[in-house]
N, C-alpha and C. Protein backbone atom coordinates (compact mmCIF):
# COMPACT_ATOMS: atom_id res chain seq x y z
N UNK A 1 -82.41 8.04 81.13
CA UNK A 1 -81.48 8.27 82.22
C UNK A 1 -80.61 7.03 82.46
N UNK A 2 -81.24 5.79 82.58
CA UNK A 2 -80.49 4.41 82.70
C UNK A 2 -79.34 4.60 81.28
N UNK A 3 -79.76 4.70 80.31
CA UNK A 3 -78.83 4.65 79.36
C UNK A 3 -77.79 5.44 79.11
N UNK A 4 -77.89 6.75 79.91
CA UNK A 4 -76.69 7.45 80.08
C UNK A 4 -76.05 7.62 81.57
N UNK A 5 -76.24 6.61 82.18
CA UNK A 5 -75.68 6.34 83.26
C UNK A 5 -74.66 4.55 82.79
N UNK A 6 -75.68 4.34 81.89
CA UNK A 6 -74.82 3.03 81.72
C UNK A 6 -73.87 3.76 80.46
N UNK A 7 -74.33 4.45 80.02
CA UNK A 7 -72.57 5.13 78.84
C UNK A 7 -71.42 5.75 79.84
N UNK A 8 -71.94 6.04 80.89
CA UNK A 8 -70.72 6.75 82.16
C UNK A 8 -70.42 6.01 82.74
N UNK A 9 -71.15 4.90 82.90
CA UNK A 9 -70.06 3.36 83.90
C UNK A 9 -69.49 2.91 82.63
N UNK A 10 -69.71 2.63 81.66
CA UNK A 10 -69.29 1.68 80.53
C UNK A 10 -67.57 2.75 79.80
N UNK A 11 -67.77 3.85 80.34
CA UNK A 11 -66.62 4.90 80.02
C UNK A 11 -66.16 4.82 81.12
N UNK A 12 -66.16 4.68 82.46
CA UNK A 12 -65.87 4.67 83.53
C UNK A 12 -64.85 3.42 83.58
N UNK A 13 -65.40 2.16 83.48
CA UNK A 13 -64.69 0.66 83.19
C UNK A 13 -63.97 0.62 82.26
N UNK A 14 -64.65 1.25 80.83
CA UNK A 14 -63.06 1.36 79.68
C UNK A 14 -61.77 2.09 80.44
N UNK A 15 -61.91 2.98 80.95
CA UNK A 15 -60.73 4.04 81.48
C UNK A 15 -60.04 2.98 82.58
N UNK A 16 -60.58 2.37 83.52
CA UNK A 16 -60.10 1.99 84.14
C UNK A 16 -59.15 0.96 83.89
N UNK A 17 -59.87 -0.18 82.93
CA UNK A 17 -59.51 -0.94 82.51
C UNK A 17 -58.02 -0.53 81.16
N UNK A 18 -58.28 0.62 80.70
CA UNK A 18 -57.16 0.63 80.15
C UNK A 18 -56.11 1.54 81.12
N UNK A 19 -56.41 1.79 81.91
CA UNK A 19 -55.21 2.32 83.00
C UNK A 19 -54.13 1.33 83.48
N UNK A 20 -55.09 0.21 83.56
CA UNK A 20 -54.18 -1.03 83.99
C UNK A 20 -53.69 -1.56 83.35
N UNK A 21 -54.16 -1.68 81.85
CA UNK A 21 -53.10 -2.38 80.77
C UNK A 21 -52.43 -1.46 80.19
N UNK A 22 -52.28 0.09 81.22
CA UNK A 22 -51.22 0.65 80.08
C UNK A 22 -51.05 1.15 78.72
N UNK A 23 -52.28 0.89 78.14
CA UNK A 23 -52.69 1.58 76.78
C UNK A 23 -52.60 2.71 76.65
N UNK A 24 -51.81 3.45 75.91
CA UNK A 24 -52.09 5.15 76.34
C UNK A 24 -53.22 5.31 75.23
N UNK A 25 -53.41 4.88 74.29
CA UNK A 25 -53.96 5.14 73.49
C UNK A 25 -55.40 5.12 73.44
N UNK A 26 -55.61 3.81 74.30
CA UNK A 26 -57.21 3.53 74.76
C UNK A 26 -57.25 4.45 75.89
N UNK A 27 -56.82 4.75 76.47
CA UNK A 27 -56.73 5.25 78.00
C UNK A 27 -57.01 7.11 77.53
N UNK A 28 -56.32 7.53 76.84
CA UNK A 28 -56.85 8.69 75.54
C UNK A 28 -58.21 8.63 75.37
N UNK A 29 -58.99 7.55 74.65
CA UNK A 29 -59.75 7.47 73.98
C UNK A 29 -60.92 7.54 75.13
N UNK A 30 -60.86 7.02 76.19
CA UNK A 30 -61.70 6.70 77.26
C UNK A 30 -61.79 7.96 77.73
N UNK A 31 -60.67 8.73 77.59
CA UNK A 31 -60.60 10.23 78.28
C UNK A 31 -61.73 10.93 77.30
N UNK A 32 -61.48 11.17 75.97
CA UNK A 32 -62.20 11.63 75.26
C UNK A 32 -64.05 11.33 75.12
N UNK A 33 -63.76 10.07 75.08
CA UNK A 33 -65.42 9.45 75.19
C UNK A 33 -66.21 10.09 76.53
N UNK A 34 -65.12 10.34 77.98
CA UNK A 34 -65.90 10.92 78.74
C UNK A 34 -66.05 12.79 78.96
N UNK A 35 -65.38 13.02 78.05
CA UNK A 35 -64.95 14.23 77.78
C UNK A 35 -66.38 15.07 76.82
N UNK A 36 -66.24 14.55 75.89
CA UNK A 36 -67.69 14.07 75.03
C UNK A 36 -68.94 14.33 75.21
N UNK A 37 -68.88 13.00 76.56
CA UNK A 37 -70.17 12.52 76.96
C UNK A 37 -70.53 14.15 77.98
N UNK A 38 -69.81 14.56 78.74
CA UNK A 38 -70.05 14.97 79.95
C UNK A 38 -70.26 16.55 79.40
N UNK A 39 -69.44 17.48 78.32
CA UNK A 39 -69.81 18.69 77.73
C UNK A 39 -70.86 18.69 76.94
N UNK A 40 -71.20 17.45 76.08
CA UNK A 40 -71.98 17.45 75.19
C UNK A 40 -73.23 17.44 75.78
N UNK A 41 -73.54 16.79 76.76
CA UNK A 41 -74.87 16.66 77.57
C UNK A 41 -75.90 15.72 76.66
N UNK A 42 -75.76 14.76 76.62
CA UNK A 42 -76.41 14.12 75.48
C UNK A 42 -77.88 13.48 75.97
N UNK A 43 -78.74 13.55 75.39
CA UNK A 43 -79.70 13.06 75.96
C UNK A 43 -79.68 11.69 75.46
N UNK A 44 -80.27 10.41 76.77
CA UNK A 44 -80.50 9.31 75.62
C UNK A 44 -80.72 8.72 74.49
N UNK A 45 -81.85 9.12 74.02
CA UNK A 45 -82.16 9.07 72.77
C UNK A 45 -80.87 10.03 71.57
N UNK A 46 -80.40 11.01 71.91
CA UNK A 46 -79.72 11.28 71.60
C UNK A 46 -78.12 10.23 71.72
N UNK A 47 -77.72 9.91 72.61
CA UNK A 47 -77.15 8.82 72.77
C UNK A 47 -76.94 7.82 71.95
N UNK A 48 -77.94 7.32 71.31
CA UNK A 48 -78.72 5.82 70.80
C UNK A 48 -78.00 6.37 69.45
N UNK A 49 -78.41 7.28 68.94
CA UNK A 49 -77.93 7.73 67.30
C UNK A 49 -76.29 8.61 67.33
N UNK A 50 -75.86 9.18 68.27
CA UNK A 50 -74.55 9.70 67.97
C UNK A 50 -73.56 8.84 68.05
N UNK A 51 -73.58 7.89 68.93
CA UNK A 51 -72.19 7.65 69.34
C UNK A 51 -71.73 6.35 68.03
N UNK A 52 -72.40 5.55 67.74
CA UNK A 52 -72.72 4.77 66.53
C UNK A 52 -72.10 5.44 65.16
N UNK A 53 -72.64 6.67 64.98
CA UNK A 53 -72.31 7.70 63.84
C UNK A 53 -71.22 8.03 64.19
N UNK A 54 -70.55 8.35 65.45
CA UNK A 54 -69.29 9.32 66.02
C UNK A 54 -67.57 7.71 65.87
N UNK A 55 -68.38 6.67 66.36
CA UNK A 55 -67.53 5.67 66.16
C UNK A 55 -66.94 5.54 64.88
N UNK A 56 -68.08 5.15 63.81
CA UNK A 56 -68.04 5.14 62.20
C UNK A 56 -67.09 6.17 61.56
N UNK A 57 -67.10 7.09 62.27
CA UNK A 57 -66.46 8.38 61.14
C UNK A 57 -65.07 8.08 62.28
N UNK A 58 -64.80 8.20 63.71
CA UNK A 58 -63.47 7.99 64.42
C UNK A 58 -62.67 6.83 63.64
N UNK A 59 -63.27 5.62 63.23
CA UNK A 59 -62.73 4.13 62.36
C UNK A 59 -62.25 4.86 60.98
N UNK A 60 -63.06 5.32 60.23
CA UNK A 60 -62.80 6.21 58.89
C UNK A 60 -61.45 6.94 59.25
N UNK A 61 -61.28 7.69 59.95
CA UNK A 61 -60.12 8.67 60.30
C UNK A 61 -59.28 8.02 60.49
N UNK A 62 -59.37 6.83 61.87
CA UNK A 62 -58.41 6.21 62.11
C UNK A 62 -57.37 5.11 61.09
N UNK A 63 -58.47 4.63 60.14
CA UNK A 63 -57.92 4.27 58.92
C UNK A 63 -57.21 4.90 57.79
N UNK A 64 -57.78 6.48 57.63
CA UNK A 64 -56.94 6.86 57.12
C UNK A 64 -55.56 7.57 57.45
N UNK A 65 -55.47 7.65 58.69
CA UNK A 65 -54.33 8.18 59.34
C UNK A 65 -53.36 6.99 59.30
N UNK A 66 -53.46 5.59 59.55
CA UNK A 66 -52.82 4.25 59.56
C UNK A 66 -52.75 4.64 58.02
N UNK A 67 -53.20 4.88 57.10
CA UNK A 67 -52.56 4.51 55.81
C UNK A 67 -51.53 5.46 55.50
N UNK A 68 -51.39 6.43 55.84
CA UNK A 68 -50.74 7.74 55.54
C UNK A 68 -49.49 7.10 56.44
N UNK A 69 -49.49 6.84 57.62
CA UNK A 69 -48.18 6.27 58.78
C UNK A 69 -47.41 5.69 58.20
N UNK A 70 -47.72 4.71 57.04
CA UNK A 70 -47.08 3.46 56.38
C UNK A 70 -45.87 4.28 55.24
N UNK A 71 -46.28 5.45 55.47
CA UNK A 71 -45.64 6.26 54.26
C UNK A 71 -44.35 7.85 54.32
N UNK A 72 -43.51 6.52 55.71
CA UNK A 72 -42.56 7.77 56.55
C UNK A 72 -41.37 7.87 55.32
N UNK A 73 -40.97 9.56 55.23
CA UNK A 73 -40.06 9.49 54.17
C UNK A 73 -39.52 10.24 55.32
N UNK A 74 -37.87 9.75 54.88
CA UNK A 74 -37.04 11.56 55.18
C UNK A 74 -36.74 12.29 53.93
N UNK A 75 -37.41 13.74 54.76
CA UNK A 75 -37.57 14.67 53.77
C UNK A 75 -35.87 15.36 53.52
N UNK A 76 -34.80 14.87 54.63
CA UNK A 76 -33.53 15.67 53.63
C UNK A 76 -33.23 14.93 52.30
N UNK A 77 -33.62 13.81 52.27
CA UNK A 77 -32.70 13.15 51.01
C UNK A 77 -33.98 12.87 49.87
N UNK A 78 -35.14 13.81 49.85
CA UNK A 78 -35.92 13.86 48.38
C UNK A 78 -35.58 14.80 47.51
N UNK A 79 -36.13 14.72 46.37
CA UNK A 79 -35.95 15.78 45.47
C UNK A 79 -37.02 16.99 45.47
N UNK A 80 -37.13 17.84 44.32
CA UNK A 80 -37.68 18.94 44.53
C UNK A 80 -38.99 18.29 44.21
N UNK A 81 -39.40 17.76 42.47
CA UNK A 81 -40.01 17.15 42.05
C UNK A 81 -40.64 15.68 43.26
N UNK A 82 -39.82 15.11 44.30
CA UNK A 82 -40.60 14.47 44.91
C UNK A 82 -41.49 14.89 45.88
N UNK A 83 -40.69 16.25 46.50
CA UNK A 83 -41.58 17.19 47.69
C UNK A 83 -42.59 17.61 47.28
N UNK A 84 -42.89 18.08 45.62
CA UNK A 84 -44.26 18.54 45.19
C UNK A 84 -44.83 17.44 44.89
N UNK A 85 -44.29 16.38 44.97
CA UNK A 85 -45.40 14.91 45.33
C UNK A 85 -46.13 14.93 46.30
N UNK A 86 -45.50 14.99 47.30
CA UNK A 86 -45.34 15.19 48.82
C UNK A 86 -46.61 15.83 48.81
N UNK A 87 -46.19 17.09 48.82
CA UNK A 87 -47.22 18.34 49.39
C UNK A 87 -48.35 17.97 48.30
N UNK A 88 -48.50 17.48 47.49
CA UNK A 88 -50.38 16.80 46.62
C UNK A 88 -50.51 16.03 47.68
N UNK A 89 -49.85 15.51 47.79
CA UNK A 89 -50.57 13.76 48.63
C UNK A 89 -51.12 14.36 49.64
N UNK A 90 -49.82 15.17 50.87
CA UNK A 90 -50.57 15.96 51.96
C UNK A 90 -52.16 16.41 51.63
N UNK A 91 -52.01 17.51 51.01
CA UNK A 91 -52.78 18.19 50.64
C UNK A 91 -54.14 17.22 50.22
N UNK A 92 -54.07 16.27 49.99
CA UNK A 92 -55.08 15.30 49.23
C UNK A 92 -55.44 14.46 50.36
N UNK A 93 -54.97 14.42 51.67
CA UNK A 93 -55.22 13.61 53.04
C UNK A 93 -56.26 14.33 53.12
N UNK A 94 -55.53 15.89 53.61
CA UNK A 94 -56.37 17.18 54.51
C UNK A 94 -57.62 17.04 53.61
N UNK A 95 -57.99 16.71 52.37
CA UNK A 95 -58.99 16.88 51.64
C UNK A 95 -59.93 15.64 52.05
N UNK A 96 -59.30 14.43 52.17
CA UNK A 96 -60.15 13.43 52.74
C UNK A 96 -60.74 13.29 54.13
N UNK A 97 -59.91 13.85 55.14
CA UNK A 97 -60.09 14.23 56.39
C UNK A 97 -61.69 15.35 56.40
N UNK A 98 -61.34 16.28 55.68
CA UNK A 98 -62.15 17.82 55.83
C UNK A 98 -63.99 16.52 55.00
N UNK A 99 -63.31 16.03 53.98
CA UNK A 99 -64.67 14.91 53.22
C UNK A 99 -65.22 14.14 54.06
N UNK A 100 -64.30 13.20 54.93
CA UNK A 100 -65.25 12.49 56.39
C UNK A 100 -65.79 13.16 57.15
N UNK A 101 -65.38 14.21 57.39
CA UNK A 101 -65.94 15.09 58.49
C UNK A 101 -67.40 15.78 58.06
N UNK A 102 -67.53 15.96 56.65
CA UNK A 102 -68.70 16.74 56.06
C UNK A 102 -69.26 15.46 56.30
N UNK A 103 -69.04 14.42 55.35
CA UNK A 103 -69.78 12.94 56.00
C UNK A 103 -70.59 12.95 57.26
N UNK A 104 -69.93 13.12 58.22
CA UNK A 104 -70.03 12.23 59.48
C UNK A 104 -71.15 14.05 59.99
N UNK A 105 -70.98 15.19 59.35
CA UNK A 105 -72.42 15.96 59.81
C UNK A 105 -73.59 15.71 59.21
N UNK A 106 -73.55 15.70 58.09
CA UNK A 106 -74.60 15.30 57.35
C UNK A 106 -75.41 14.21 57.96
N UNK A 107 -74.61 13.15 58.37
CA UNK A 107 -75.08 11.38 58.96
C UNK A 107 -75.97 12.13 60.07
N UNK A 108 -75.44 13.49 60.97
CA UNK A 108 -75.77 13.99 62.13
C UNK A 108 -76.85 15.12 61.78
N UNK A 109 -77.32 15.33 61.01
CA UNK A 109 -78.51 16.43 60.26
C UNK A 109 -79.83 15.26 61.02
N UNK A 110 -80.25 16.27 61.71
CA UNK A 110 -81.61 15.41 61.95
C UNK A 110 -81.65 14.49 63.06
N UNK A 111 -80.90 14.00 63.34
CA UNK A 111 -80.36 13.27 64.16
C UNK A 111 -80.00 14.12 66.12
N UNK A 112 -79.06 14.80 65.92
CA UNK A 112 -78.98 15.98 66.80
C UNK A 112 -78.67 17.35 66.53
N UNK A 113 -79.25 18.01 67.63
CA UNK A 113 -79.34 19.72 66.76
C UNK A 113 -78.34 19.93 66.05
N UNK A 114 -77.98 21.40 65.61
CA UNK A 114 -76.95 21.76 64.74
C UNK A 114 -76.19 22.39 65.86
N UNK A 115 -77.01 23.12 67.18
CA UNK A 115 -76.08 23.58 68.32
C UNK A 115 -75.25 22.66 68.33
N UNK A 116 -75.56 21.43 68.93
CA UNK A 116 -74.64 20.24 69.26
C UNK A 116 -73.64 20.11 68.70
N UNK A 117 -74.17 19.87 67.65
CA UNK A 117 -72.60 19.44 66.55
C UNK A 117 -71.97 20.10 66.32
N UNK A 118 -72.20 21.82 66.26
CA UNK A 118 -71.36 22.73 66.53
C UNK A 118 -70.59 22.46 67.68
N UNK A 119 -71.02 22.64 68.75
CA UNK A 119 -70.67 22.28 70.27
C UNK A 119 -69.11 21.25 69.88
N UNK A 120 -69.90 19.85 68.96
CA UNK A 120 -68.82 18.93 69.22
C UNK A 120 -68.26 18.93 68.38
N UNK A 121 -67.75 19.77 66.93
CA UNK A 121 -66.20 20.02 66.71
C UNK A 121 -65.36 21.05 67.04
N UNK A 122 -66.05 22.12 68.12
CA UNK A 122 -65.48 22.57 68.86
C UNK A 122 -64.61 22.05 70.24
N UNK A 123 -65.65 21.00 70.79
CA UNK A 123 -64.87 20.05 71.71
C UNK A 123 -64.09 19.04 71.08
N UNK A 124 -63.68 18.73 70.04
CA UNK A 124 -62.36 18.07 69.54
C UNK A 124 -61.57 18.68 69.30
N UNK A 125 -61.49 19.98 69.11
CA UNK A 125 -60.43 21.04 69.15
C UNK A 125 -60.08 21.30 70.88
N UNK A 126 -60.71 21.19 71.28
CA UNK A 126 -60.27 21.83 73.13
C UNK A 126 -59.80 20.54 73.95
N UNK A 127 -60.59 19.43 73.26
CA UNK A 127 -59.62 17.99 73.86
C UNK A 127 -58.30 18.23 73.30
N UNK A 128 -58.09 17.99 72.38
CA UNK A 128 -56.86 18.31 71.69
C UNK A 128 -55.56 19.11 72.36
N UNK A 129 -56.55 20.27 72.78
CA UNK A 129 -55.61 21.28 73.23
C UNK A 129 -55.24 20.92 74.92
N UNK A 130 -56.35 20.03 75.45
CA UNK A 130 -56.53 19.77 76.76
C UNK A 130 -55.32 18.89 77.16
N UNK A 131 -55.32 17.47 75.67
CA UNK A 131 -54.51 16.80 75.99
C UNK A 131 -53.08 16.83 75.69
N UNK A 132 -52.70 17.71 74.87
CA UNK A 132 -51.33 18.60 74.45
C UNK A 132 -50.64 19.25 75.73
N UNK A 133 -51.52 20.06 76.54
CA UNK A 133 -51.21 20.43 77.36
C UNK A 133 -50.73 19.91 78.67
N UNK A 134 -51.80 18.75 78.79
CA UNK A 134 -51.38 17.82 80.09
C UNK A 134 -49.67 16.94 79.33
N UNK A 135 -49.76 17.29 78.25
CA UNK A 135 -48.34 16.12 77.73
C UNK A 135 -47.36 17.07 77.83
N UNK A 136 -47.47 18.16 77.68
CA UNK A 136 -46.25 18.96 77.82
C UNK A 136 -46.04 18.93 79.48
N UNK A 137 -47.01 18.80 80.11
CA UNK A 137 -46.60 19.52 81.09
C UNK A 137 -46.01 18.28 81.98
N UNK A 138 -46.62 17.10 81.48
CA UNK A 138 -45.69 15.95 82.26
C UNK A 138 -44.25 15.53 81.79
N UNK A 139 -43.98 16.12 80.34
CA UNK A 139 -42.61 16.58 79.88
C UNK A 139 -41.77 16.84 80.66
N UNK A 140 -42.37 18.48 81.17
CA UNK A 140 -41.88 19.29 81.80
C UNK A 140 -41.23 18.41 83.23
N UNK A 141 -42.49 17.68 83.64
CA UNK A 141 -42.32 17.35 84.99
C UNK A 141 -40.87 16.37 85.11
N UNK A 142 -41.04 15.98 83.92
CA UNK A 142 -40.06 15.03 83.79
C UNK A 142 -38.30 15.49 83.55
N UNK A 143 -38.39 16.65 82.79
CA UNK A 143 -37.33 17.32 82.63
C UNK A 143 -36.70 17.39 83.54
N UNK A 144 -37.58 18.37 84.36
CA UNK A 144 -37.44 18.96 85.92
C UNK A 144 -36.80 17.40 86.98
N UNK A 145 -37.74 16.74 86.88
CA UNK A 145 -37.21 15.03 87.86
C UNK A 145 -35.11 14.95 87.19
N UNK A 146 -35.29 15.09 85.78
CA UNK A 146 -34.04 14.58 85.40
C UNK A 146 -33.08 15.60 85.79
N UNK A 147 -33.38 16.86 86.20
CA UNK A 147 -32.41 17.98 86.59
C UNK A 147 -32.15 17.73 88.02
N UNK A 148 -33.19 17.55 88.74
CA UNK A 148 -32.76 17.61 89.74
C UNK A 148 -32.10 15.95 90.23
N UNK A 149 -31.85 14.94 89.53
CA UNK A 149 -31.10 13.72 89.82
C UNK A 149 -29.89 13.69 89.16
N UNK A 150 -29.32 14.40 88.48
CA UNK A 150 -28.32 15.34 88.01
C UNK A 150 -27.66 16.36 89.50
N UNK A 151 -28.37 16.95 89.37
CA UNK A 151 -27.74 17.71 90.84
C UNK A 151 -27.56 17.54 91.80
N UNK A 152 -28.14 16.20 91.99
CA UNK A 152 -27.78 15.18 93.62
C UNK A 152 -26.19 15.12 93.87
């Protein structure tokens, strides 16, 4: 119980702390970690072995997404022959992505049930959608602010 009270202050202080420096990105991440923590229901001991495993494979991803970034083309001025470059390489990410992810269950076999881990790539799909949604909608809000300072 101490140890998952200290993962909810220790997510509690990341969030905060990146609220104030403005990070959207950590400030994301803090959202998610408590997002996580709080559907997943994790028991301590459970605790002790996921989040370790869940970090490892988030670094893996995050690395390979930074390598792929480095590699902005515009697509009006390629050729045909370069777009079917293109679409291998794509295609050869999604393949490394879908490979960490088998990774990072396997690491989780034994470790915590199979409910769970079901559970939690279902909840990276609904964060996803959670946090898409809150972005559109502060879009929106924003649209709306710029219409109506326009019509003053």
């Amino acid at each position: 119980m101490r140890l998952l009270l200290a993962i909810l202050g220790l997510c509690l202080v990341t969030n905060l702390s990146a609220q104030q420096g403005n990070n959207k990105g950590e400030r994301i991440e803090s959202m998610k970690i408590a997002f996580i923590t709080k559907e997943l229901n994790l028991s301590p001991a459970e605790s002790e072995v996921f989040w370790p495993e869940y970090n490892v494979y988030q670094k893996e991803l995050k690395d390979l997404r930074q390598s792929k970034e480095r590699e902005r083309i515009n697509l009006s001025e390629i050729s045909e022959d370069e777009a079917a470059k293109l679409i291998e390489e794509r295609l050869g990410f999604e393949e490394q992505k879908l490979a960490m992810k088998r990774s990072f269950v396997q690491r989780l076999d034994g470790k915590l049930s199979k409910k769970k881990t079901a559970k939690l790539l279902k909840l990276e799909e609904k964060f996803k959608k959670e946090i898409l949604g809150k972005v559109r909608k502060k879009m929106e809000q924003k649209e709306q602010a710029k219409g109506m300072r326009r019509g003053q």
